[in-house]
C-alpha atoms as a PDB file:
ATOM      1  CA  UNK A   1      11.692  25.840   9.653  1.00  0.00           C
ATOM      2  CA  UNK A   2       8.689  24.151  11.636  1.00  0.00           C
ATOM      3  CA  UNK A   3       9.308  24.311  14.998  1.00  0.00           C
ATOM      4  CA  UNK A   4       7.860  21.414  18.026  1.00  0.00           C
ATOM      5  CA  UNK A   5       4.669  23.419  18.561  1.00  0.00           C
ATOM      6  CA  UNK A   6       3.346  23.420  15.030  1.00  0.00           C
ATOM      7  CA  UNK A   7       4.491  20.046  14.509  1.00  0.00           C
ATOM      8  CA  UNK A   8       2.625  18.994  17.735  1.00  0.00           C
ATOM      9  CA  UNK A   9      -0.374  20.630  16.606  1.00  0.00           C
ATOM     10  CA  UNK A  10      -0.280  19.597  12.876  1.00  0.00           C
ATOM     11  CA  UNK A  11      -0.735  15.757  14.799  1.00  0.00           C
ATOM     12  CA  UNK A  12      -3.323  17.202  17.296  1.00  0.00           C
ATOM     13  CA  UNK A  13      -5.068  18.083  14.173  1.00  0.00           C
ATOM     14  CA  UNK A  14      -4.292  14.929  12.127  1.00  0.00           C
ATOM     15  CA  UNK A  15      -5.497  12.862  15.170  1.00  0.00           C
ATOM     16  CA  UNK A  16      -8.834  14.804  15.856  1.00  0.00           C
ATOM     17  CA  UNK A  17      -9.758  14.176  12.011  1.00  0.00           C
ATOM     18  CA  UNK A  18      -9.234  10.347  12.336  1.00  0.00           C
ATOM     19  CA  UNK A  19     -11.340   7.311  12.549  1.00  0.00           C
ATOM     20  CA  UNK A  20     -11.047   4.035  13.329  1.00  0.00           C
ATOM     21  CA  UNK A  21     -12.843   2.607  10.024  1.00  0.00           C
ATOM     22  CA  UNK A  22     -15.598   0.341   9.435  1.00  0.00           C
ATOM     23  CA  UNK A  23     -15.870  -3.098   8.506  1.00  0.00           C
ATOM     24  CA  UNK A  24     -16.687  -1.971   4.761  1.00  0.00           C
ATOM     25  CA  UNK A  25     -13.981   0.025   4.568  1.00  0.00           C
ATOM     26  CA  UNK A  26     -11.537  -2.456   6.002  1.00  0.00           C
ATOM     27  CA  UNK A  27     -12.564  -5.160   3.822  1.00  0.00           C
ATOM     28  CA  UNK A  28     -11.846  -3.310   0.958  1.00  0.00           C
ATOM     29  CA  UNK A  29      -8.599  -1.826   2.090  1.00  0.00           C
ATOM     30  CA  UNK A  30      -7.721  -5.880   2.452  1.00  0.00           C
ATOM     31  CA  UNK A  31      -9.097  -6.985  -0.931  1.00  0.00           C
ATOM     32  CA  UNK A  32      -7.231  -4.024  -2.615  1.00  0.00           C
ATOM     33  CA  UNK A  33      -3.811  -4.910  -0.862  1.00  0.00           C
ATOM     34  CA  UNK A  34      -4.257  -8.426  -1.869  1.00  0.00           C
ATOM     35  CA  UNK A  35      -5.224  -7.367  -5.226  1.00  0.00           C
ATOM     36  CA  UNK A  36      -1.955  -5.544  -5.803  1.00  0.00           C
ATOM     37  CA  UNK A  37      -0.429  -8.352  -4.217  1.00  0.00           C
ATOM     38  CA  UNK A  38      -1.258 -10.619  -6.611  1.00  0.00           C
ATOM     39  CA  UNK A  39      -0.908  -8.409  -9.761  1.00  0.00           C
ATOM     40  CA  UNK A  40       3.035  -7.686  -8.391  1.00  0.00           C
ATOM     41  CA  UNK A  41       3.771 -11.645  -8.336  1.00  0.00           C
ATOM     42  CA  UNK A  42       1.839 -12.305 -11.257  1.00  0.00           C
ATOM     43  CA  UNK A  43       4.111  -9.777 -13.009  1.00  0.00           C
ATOM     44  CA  UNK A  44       6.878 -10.667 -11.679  1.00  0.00           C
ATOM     45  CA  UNK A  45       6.657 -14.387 -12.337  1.00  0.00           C
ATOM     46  CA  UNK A  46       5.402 -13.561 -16.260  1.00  0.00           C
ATOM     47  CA  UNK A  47       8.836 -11.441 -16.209  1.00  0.00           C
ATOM     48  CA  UNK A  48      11.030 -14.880 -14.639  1.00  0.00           C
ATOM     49  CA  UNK A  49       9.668 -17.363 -17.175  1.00  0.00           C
ATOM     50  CA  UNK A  50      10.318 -14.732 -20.187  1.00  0.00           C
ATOM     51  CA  UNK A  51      13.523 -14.426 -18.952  1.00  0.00           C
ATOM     52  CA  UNK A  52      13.516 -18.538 -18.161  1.00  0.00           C
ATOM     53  CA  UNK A  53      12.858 -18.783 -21.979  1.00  0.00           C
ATOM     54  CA  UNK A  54      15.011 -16.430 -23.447  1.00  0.00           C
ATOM     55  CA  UNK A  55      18.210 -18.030 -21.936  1.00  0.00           C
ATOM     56  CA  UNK A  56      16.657 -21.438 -23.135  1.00  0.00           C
ATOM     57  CA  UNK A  57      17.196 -19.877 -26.910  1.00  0.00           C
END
C-alpha cells in the first residue's frame, strides 16, 4: 500500500513536469472537445429520429 510520502511525491513530481500550455495547444484541445461534442449529438440525434421512425411504422 502507498503510503502519504510517496503519494506526496508522485504529485511533487507530476507538478514539476507540468506546463501551462500554449495558445496552439489550447486551441486545439478546444476544437477537439467541440469536435467530439458535436459527433456525440449528431449521433445521438441520428439514433432519436431512427427510433422517431420506427415507432411511426
Amino acid at each position: 500500500m502507498v503510503n502519504l510520502r510517496e503519494i506526496l511525491a508522485m504529485w511533487k513530481k507530476i507538478i514539476r513536469l507540468s506546463r501551462k500550455p500554449d495558445r496552439e495547444e489550447y486551441v486545439l484541445s478546444i476544437k477537439i472537445s467541440f469536435l467530439a461534442f458535436f459527433l456525440v449529438g449528431s449521433i445521438a440525434y441520428l439514433v432519436k429520429l431512427v427510433a422517431y421512425l420506427v415507432s411511426r411504422i
